[in-house]
C-alpha atoms as a PDB file:
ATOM      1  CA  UNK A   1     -18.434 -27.993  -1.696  1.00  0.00           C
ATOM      2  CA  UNK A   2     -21.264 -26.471  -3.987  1.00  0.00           C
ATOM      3  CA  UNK A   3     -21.003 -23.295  -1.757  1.00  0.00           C
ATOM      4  CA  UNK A   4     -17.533 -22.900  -1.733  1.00  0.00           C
ATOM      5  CA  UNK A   5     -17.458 -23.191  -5.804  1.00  0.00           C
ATOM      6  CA  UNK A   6     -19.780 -20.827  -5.517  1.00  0.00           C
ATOM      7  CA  UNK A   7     -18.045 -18.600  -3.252  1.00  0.00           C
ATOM      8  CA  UNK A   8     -14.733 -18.873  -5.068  1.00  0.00           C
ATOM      9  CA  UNK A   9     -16.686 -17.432  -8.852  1.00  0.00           C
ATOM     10  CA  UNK A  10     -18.164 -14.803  -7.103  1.00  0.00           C
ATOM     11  CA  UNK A  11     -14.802 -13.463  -5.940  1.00  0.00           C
ATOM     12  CA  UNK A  12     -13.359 -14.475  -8.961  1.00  0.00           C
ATOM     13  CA  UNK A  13     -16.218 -12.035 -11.375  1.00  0.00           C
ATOM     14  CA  UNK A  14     -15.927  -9.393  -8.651  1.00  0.00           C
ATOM     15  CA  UNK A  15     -11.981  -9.393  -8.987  1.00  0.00           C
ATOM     16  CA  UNK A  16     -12.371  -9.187 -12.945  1.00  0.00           C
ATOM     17  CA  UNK A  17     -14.679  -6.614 -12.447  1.00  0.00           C
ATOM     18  CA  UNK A  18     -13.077  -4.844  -9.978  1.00  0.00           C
ATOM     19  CA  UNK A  19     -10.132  -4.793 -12.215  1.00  0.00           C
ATOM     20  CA  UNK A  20     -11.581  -3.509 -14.957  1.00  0.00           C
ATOM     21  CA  UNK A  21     -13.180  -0.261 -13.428  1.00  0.00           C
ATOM     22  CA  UNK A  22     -10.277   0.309 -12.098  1.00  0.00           C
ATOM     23  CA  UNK A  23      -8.557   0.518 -15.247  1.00  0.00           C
ATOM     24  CA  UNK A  24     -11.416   2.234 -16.948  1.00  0.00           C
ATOM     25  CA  UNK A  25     -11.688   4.993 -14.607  1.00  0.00           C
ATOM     26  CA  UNK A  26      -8.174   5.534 -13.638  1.00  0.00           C
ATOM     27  CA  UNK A  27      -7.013   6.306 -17.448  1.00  0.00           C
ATOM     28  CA  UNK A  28      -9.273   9.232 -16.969  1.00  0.00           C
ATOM     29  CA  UNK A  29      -7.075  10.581 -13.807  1.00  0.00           C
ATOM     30  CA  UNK A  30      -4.493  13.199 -14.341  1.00  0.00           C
ATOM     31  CA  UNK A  31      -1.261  12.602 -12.075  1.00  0.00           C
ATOM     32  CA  UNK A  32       0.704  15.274 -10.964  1.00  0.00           C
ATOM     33  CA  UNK A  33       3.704  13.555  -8.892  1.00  0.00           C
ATOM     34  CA  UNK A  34       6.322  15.712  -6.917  1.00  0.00           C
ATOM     35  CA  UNK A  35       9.276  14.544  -4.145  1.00  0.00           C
ATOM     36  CA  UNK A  36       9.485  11.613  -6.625  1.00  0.00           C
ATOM     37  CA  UNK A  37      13.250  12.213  -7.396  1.00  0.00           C
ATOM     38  CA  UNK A  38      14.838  10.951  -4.342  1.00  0.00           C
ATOM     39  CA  UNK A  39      12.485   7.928  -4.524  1.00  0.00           C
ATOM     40  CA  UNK A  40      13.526   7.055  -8.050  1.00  0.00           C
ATOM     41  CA  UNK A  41      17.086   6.675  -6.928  1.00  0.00           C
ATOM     42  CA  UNK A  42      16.599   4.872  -3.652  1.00  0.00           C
ATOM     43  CA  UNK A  43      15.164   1.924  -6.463  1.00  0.00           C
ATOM     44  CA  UNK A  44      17.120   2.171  -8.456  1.00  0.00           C
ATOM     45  CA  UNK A  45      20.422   1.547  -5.650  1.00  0.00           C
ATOM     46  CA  UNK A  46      18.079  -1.256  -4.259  1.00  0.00           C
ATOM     47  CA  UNK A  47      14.189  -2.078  -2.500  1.00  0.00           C
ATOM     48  CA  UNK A  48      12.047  -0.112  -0.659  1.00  0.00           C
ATOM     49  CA  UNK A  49       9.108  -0.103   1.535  1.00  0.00           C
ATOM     50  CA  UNK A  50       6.614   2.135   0.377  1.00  0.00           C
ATOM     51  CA  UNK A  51       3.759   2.821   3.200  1.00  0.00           C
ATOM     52  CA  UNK A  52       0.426   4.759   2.502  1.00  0.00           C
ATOM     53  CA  UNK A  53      -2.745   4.655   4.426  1.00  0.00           C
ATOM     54  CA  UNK A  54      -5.783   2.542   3.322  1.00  0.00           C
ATOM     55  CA  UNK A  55      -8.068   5.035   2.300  1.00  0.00           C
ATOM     56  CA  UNK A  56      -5.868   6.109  -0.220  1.00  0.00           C
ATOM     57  CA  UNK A  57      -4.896   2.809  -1.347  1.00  0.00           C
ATOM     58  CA  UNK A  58      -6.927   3.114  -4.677  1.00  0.00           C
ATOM     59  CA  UNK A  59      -5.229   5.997  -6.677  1.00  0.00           C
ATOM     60  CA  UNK A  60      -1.900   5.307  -5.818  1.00  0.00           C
ATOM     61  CA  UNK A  61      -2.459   1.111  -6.656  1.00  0.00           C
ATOM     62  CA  UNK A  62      -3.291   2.441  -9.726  1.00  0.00           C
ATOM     63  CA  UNK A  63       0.065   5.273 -10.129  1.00  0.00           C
ATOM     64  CA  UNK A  64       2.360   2.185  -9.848  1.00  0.00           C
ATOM     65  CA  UNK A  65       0.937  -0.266 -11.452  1.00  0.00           C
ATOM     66  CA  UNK A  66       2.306  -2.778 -13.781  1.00  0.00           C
ATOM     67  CA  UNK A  67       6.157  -1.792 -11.805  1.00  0.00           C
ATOM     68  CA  UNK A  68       6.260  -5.798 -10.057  1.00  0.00           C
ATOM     69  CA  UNK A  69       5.368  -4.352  -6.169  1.00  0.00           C
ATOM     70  CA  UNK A  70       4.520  -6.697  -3.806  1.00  0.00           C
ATOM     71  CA  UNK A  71       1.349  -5.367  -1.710  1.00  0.00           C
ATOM     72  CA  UNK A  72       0.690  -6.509   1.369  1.00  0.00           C
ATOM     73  CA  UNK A  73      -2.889  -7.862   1.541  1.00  0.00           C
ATOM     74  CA  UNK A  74      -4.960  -9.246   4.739  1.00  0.00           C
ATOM     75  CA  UNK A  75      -6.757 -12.910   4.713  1.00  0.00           C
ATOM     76  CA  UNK A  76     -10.398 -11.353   5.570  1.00  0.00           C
ATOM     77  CA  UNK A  77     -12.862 -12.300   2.358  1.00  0.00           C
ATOM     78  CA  UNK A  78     -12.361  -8.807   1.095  1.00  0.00           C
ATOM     79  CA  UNK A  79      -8.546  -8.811   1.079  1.00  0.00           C
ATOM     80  CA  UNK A  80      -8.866 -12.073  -1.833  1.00  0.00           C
ATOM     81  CA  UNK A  81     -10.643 -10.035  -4.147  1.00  0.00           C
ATOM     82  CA  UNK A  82      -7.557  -6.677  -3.768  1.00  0.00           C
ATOM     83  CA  UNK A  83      -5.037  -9.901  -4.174  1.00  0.00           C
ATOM     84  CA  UNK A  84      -6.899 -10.745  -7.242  1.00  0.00           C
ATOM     85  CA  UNK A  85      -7.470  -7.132  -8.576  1.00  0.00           C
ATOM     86  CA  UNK A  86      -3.648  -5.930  -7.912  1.00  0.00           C
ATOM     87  CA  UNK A  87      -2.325  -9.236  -9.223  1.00  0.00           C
ATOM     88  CA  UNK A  88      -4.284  -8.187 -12.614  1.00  0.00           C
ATOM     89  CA  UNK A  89      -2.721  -4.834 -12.285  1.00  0.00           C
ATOM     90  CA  UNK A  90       0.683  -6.472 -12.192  1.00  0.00           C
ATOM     91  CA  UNK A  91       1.160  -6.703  -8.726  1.00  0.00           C
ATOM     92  CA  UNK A  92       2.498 -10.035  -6.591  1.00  0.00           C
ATOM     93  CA  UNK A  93       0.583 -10.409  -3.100  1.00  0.00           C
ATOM     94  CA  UNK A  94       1.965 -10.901   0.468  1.00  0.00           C
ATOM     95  CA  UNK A  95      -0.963 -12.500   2.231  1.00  0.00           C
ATOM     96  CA  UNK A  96      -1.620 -11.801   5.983  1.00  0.00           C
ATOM     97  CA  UNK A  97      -1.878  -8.592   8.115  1.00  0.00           C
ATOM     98  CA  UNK A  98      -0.820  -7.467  12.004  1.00  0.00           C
ATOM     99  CA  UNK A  99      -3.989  -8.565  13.111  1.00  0.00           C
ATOM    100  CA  UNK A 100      -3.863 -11.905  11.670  1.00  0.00           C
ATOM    101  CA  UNK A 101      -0.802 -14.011  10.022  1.00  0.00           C
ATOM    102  CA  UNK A 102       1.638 -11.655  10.985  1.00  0.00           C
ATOM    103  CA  UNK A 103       4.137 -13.638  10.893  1.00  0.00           C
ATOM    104  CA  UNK A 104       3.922 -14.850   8.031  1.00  0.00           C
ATOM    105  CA  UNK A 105       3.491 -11.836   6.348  1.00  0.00           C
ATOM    106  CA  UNK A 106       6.785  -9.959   7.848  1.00  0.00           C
ATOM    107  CA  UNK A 107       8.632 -13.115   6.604  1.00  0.00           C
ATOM    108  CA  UNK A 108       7.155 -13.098   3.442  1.00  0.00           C
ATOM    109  CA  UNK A 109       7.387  -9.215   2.994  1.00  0.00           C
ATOM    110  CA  UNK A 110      11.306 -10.101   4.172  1.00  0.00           C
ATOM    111  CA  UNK A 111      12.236 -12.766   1.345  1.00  0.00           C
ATOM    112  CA  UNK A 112      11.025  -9.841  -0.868  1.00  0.00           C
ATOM    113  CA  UNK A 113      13.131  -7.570  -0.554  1.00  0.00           C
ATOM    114  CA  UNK A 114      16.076 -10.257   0.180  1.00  0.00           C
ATOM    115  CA  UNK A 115      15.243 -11.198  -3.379  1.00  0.00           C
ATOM    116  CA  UNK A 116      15.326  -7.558  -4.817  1.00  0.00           C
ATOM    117  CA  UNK A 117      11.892  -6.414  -4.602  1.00  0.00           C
ATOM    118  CA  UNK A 118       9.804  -3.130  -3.662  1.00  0.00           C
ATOM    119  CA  UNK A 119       6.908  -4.274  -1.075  1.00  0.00           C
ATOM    120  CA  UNK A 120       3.946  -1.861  -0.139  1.00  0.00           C
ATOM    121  CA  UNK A 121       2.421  -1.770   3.068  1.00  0.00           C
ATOM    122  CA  UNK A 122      -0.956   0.333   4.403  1.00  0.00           C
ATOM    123  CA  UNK A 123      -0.011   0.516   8.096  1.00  0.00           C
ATOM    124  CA  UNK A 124      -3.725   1.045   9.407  1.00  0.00           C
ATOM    125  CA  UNK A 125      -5.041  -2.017   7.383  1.00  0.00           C
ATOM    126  CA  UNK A 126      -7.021  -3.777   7.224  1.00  0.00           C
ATOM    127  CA  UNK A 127      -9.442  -2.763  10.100  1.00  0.00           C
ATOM    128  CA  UNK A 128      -8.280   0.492  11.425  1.00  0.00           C
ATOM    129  CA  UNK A 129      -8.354   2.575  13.519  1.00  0.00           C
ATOM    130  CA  UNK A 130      -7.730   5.054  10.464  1.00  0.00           C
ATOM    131  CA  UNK A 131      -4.011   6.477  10.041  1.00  0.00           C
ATOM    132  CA  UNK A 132      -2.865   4.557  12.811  1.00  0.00           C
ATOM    133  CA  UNK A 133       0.664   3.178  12.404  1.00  0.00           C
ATOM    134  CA  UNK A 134       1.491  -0.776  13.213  1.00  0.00           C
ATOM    135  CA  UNK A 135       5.130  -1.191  13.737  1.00  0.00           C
ATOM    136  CA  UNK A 136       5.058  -4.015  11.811  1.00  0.00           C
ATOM    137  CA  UNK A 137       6.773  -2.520   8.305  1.00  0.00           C
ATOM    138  CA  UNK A 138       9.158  -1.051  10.529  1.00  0.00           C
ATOM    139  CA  UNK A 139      10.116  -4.190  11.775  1.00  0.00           C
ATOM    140  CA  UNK A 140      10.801  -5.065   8.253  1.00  0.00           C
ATOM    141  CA  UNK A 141      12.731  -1.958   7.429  1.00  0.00           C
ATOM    142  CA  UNK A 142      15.197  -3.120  10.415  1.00  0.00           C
ATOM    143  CA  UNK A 143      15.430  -6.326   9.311  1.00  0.00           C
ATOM    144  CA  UNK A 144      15.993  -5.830   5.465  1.00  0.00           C
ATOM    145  CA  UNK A 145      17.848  -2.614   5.864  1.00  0.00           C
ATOM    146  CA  UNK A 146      14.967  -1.463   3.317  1.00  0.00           C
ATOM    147  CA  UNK A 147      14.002   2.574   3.372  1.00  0.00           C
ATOM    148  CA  UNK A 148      10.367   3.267   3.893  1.00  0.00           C
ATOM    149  CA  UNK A 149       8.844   5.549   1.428  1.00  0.00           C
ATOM    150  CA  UNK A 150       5.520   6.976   2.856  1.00  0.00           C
ATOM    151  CA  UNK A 151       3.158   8.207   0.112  1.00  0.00           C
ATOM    152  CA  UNK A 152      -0.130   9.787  -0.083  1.00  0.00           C
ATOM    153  CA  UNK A 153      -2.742  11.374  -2.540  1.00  0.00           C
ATOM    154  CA  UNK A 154      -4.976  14.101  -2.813  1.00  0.00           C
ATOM    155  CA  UNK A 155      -7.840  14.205  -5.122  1.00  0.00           C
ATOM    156  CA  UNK A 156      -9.540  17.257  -6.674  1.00  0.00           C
ATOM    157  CA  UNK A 157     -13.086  15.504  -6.928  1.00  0.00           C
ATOM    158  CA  UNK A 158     -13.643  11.895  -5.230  1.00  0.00           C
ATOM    159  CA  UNK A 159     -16.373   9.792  -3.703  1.00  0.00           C
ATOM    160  CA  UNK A 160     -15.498   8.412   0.000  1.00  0.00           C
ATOM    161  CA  UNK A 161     -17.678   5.274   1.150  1.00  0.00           C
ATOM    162  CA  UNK A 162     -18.514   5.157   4.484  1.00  0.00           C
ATOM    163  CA  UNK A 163     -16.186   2.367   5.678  1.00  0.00           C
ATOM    164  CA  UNK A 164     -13.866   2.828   8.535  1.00  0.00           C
ATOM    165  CA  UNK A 165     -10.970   4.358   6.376  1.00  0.00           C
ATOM    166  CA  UNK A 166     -13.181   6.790   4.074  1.00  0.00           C
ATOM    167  CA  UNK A 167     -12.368   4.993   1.482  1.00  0.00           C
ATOM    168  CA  UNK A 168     -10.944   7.547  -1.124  1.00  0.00           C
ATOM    169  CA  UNK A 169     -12.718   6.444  -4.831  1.00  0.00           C
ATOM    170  CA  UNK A 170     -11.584   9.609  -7.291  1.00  0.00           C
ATOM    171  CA  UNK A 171     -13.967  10.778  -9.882  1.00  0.00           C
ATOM    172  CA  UNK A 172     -13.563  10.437 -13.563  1.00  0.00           C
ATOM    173  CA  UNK A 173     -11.023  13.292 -14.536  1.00  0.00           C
ATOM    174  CA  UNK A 174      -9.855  13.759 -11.071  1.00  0.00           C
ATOM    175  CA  UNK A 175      -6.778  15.256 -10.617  1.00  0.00           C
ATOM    176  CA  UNK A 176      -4.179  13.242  -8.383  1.00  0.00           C
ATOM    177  CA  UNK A 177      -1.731  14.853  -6.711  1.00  0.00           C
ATOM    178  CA  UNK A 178       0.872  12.131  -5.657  1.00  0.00           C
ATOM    179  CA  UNK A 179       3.943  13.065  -3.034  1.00  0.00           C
ATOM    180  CA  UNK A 180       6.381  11.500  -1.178  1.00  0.00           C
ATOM    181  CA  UNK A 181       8.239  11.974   2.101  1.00  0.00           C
ATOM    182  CA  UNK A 182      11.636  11.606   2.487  1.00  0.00           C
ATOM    183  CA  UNK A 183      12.918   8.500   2.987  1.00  0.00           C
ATOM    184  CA  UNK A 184      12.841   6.877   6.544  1.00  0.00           C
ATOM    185  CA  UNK A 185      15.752   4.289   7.747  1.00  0.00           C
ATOM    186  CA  UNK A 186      14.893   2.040  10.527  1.00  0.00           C
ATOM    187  CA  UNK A 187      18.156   0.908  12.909  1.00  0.00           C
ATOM    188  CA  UNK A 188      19.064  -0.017  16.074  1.00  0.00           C
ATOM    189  CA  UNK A 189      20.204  -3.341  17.804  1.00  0.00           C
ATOM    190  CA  UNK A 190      17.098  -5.264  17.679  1.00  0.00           C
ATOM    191  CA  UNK A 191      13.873  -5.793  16.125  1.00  0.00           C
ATOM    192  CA  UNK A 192      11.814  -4.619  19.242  1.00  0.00           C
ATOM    193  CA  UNK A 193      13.916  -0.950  18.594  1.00  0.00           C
ATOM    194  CA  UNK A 194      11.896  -0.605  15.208  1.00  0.00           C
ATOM    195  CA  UNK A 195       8.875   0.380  17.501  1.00  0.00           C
ATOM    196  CA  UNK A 196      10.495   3.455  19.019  1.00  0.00           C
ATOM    197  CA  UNK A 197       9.953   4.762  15.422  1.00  0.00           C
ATOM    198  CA  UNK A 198       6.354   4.716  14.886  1.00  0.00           C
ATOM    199  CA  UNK A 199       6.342   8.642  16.039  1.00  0.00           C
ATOM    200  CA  UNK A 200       8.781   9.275  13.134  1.00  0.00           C
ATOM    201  CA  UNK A 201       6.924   7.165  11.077  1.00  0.00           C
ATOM    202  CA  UNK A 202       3.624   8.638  11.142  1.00  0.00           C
ATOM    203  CA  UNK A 203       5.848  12.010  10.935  1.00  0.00           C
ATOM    204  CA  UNK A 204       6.638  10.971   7.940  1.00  0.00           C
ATOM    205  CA  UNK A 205       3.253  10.323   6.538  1.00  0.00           C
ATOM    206  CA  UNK A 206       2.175  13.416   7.599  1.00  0.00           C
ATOM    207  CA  UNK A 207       4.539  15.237   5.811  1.00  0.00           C
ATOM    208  CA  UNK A 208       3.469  12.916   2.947  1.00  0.00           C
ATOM    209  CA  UNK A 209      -0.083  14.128   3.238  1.00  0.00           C
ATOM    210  CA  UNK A 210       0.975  18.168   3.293  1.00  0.00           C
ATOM    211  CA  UNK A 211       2.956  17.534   0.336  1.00  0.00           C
ATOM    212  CA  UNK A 212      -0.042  16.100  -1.570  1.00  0.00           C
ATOM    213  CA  UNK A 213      -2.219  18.667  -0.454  1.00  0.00           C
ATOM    214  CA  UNK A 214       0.159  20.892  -2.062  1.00  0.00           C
END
């Protein structure tokens, strides 16, 4: 019991401090957004699914914070302190991943957007390979009727750790180029028909990525 009490401050100090670098640094980026029109309507007519790959999960938590999206977040150690940072960024969490919980999550992603709600999704999380795309938001997008958004961001000047998904850190005074593709709809007569759109999907974030890159 000691341990876990233990355990449970040290994610707790590293979530509050995680949070406020995050905040610190981040007011120094400049955003430049573009393809954002489209995306503005498609919430305001209703939720979407916005998809982006891990690496890049930092600058664009930060673009829309404080706007009530639910993230999906894995149950690995590491995934309770992002719950804890993003909920103090004014995010709600959606615990589990397609590696573990999965279930769970895509019903919990689900009542969502049933209630109203954008979700967020990073497709390669939360242990790679890097940029490759699990059906399992699309899956969602059938079920809900939900568009995804994919999004991405390029930096001007940025650290990358050496993790699995280069994990993309920008520099203070970056500039942040933030794009979107156009929206993707996900039908057919069954769940198991989402998958046959995983080649559109990472289409999609591609063309995310080269809008970025401007």
């Amino acid at each position: 019991m000691p341990d876990d009490r233990r355990g449970q401050r040290r994610i707790a100090w590293a979530a509050r401090l995680g949070a406020l670098f995050v905040r610190a640094i981040g007011a120094t980026w400049r955003f430049h957004v573009t393809h954002d029109a489209e995306v503005k309507r498609l919430r305001d007519e209703g939720p979407v699914i916005f998809a982006l790959w891990h690496g890049e999960l930092l600058p664009l938590l930060y673009y829309h914070r404080g706007q009530g999206v639910a993230i999906l977040v894995s149950e690995h150690a590491d995934g309770e302190i992002i719950a804890r940072i993003a909920q103090r960024l004014g995010y709600s969490t959606v615990r589990g991943s397609t590696s573990r919980g999965a279930a769970r999550a895509l019903l919990g992603l689900a009542r969502v957007l049933e209630d109203g709600g954008d979700v967020a999704v990073t497709p390669d999380g939360p242990r790679g390979p890097a940029k490759s795309f699990a059906a399992g938001a699309l899956v969602v997008a059938h079920r809900s009727g939900a568009p995804v958004i994919c999004a991405s961001a390029s930096v001007s000047r940025a650290w990358r750790l050496g993790s699995w998904d280069r994990f993309l850190i920008p520099k203070p005074f970056a500039r942040v180029r933030v794009a979107y593709a156009d929206p993707l709809l996900v039908d057919g007569a069954t769940p198991r028909d989402a998958e046959a759109f995983v080649d559109r999907a990472k289409a999609s974030m591609a063309a995310a990525e080269e809008r970025a890159r401007g």
